[in-house]
Protein backbone atom coordinates (compact mmCIF):
# COMPACT_ATOMS: atom_id res chain seq x y z
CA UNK A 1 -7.17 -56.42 171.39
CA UNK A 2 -8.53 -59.01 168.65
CA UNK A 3 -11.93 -58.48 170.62
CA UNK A 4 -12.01 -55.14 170.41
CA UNK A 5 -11.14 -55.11 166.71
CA UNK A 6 -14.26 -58.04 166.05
CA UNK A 7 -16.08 -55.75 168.21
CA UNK A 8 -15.92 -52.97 165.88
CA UNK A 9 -16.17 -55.03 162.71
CA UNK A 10 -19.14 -56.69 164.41
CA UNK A 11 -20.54 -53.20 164.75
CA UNK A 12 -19.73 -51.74 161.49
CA UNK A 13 -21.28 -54.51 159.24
CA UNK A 14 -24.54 -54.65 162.23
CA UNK A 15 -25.34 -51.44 160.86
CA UNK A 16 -24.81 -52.22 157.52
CA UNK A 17 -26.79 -54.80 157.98
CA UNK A 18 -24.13 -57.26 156.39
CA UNK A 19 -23.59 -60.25 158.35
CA UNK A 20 -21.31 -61.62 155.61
CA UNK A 21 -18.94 -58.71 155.63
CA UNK A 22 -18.24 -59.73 159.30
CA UNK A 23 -17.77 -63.04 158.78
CA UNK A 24 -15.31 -62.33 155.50
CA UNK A 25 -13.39 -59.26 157.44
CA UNK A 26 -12.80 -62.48 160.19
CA UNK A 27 -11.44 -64.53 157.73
CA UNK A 28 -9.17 -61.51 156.82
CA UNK A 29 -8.18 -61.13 160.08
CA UNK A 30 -7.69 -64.91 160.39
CA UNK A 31 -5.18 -64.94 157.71
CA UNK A 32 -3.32 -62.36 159.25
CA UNK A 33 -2.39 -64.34 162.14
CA UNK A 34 -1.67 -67.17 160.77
CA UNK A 35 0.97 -65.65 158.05
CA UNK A 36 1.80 -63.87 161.48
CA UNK A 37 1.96 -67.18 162.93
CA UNK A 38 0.09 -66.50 165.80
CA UNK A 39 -2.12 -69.34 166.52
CA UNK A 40 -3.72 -68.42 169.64
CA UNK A 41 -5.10 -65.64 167.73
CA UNK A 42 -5.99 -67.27 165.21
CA UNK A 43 -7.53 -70.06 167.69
CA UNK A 44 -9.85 -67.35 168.39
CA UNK A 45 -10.83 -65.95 164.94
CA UNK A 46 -11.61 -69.67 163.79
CA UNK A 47 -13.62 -69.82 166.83
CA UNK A 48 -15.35 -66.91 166.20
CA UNK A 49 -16.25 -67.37 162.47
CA UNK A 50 -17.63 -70.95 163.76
CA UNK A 51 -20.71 -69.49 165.79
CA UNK A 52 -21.97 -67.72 162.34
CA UNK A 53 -23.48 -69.57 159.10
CA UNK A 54 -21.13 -70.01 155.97
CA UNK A 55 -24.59 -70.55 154.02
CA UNK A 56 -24.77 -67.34 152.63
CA UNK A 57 -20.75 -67.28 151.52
CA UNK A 58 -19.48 -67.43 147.88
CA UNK A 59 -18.11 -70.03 146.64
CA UNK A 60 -14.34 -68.48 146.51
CA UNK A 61 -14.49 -66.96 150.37
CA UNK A 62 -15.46 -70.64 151.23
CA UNK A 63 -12.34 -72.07 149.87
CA UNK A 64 -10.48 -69.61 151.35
CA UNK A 65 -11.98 -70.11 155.13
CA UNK A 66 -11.26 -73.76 154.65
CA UNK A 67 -7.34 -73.20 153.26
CA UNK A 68 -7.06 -70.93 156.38
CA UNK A 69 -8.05 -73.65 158.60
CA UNK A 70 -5.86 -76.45 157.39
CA UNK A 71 -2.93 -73.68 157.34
CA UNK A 72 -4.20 -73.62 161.24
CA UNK A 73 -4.19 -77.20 161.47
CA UNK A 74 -0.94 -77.45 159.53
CA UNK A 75 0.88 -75.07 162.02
CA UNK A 76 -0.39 -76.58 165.16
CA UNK A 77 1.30 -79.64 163.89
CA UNK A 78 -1.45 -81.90 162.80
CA UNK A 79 -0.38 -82.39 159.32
CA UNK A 80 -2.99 -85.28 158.56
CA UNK A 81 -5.92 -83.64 159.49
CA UNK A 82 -4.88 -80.54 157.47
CA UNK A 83 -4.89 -82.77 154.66
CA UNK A 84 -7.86 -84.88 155.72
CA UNK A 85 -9.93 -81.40 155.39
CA UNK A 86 -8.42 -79.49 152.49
CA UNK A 87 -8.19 -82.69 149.96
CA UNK A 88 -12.16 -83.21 149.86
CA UNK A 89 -12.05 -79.26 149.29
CA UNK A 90 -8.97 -79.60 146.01
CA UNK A 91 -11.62 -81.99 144.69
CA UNK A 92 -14.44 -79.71 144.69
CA UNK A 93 -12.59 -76.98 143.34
CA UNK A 94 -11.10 -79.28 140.71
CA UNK A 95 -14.56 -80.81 139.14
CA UNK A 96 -15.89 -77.04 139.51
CA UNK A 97 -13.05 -75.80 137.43
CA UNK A 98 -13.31 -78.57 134.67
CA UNK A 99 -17.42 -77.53 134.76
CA UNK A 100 -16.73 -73.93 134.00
CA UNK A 101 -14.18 -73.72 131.76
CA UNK A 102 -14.46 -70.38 128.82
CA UNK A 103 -15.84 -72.74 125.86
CA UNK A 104 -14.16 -69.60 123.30
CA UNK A 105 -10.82 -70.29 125.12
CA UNK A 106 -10.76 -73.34 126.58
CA UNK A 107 -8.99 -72.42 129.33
CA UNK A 108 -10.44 -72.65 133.19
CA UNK A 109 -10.58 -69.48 135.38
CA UNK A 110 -7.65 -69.17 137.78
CA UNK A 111 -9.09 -67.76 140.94
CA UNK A 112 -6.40 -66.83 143.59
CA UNK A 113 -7.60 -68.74 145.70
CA UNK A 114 -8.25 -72.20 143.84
CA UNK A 115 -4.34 -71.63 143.29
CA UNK A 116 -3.50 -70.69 146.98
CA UNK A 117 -5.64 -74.46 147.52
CA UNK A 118 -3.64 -76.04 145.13
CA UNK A 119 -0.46 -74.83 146.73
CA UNK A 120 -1.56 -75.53 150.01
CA UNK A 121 -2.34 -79.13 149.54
CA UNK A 122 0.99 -79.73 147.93
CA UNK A 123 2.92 -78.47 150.50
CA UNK A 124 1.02 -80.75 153.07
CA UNK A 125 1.54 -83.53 151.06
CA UNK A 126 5.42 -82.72 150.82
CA UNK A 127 6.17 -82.24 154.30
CA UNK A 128 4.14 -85.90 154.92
CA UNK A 129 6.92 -87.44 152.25
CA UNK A 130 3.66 -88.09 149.87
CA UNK A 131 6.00 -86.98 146.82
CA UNK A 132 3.13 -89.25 144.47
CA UNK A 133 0.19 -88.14 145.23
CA UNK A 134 1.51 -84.50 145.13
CA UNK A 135 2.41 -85.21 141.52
CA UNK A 136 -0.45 -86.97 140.99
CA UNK A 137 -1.91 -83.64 141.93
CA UNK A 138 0.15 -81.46 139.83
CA UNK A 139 -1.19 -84.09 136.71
CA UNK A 140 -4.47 -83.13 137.64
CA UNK A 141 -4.01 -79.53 137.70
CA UNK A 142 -2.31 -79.86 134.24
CA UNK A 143 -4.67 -81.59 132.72
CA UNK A 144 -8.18 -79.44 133.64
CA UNK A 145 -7.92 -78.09 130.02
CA UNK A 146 -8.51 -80.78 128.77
CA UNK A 147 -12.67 -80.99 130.15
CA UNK A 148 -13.03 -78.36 127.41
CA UNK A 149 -12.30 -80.91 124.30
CA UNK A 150 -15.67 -82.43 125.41
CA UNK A 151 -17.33 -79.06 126.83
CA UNK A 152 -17.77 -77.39 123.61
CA UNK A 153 -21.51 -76.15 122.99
CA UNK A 154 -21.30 -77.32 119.08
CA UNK A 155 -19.80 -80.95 119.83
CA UNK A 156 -22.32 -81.46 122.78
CA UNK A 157 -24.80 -80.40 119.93
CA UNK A 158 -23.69 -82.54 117.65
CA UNK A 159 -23.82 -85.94 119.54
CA UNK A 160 -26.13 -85.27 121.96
CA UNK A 161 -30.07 -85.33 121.71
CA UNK A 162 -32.26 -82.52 122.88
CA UNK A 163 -33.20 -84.30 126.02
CA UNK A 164 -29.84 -85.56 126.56
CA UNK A 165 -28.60 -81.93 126.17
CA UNK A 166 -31.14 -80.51 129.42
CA UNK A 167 -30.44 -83.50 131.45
CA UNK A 168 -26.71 -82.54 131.33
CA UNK A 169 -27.59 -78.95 132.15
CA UNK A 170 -29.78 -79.91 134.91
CA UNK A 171 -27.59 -82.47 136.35
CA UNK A 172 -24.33 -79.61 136.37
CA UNK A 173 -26.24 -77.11 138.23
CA UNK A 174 -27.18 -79.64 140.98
CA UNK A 175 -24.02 -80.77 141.42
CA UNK A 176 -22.17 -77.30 141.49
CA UNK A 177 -24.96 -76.27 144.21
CA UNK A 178 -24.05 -79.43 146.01
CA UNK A 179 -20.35 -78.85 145.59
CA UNK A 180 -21.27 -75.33 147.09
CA UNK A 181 -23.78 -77.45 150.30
CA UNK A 182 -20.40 -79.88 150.78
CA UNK A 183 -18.25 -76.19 151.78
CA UNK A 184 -21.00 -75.20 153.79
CA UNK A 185 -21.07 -78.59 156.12
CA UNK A 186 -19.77 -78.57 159.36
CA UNK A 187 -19.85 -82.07 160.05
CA UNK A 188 -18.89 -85.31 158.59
CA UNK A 189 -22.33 -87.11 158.49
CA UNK A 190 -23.50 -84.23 156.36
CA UNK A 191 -20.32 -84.08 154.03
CA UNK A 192 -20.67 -88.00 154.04
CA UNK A 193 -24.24 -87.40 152.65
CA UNK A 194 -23.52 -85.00 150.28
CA UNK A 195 -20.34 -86.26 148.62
CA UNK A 196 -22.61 -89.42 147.90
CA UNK A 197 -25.10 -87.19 145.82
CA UNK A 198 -22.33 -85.84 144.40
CA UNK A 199 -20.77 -88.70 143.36
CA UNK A 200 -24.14 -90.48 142.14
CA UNK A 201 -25.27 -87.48 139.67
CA UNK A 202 -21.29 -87.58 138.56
CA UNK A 203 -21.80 -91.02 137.42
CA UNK A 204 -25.03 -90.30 135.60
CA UNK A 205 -23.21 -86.90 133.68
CA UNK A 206 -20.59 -89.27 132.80
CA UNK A 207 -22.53 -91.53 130.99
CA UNK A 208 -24.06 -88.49 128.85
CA UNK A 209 -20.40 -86.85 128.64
CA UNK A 210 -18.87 -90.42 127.35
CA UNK A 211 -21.41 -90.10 124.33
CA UNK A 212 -19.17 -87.26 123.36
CA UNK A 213 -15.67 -88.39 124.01
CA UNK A 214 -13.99 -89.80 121.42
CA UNK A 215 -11.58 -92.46 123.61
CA UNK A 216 -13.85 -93.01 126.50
CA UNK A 217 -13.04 -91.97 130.60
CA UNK A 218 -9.86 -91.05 131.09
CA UNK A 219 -8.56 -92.49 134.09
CA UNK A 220 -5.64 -91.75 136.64
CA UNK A 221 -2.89 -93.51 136.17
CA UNK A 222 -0.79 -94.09 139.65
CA UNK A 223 2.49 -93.48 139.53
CA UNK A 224 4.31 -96.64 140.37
CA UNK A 225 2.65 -98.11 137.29
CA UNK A 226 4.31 -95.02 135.20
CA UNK A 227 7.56 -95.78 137.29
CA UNK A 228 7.46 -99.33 136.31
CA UNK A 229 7.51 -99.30 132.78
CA UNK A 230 10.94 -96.54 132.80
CA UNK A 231 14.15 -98.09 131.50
CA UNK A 232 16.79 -97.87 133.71
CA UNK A 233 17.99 -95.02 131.73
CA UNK A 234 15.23 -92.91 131.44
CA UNK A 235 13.41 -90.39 133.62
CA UNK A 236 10.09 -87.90 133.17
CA UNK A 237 10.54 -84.44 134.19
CA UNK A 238 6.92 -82.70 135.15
CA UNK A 239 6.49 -78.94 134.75
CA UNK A 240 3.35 -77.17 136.05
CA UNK A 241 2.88 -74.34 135.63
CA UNK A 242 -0.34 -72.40 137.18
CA UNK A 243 -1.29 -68.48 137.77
CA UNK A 244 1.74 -65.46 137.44
């Protein structure tokens, strides 16, 4: 029966000369069976989906294909490789939402499925007893609001030259289309690769960004450090709150 109902999709978006609306109504389908719970048909959507290119895929559909398949994973059992493929995807989707957050509001955009990500992962990382890096996670999430104190168009302006200003523009678009390439990799040599260009043109932004940041890079702070300065009689209580 699933054949018969990728047949028809197949069919339906040949002649529409859509190859993505296949591929997307698979993912559907996909998602289906796995809230269904029915892996061995959702063995063969994945396995379906995987003889097609995700090159042509928006960003969004992309991070949903990739929560379905660590949902897959997560189900079959294998909790660390569920988490071993949807963190490097949270990370993506994290620096992408600090890069485009509304400079009027300064609030990021909450796409369903960044959210559905976000939830994902932190259910992994609670059923593997990880109870500190989920927070660490929530923190994160909390704090993405915050990329827009140094995001603002007028202070960028203000302390930044004109050159300084383009190199910054040029250097975000590259790494949002490589953020976009890392989604689209279906191997570990050429994630490997990317992440690295990633994380070199990251380090060069930061040292433009730090120009206009008034206390510097803020960085994580682990929880047992946070844990280790609490009195005996004290506690923190973290609310996050994200979406409806």
């Amino acid at each position: 029966k699933a054949r018969e109902v990728l047949s028809l999709i197949r069919e339906v978006a040949s002649e529409n000369s859509n190859g993505n609306a296949f591929i997307e109504s698979t993912i559907g389908l996909l998602n289906i069976a796995l809230i269904e719970q029915n892996l061995v048909l959702a063995e063969e959507y994945l396995e379906t989906i995987k003889l097609y290119s995700l090159d042509n895929l928006d960003f969004k559909t992309l991070v949903r294909y990739h929560i379905l398949v660590a949902e897959y994973q997560f189900q079959s059992g294998d909790q660390r490789l569920a988490y071993q493929n949807l963190r490097p995807v949270i990370d993506q989707v994290l620096d992408r939402a600090r890069t485009t957050i509304d400079t009027q509001t300064g609030f990021w955009v909450q796409e369903d499925e960044y959210i559905d990500a976000f939830n994902g992962l932190l259910r992994i990382l609670l059923s593997m007893g990880n109870n500190q890096e989920a927070v660490q996670l929530l923190d994160e999430i909390k704090t993405i609001n915050d990329a827009a104190l140094y995001n603002s168009p007028i202070l960028r302006a203000n302390r930044l030259t004109e050159e300084e200003l383009a190199r910054d523009q040029l250097l975000n678009s590259r790494i949002m289309s490589l953020r976009e390439s890392f989604l689209y990799a279906n191997n570990n040599d050429s994630k490997f690769d990317i992440k690295n260009q990633i994380d070199q043109l990251s380090a060069e932004r930061e040292e433009i960004l730090n120009k206009i940041r008034q206390n510097g890079v803020i960085e994580k702070t682990p929880i047992w450090m946070i844990q280790q300065n609490l009195e005996s009689n004290e506690q923190i209580v973290h609310f996050t709150e994200v979406g409806d």
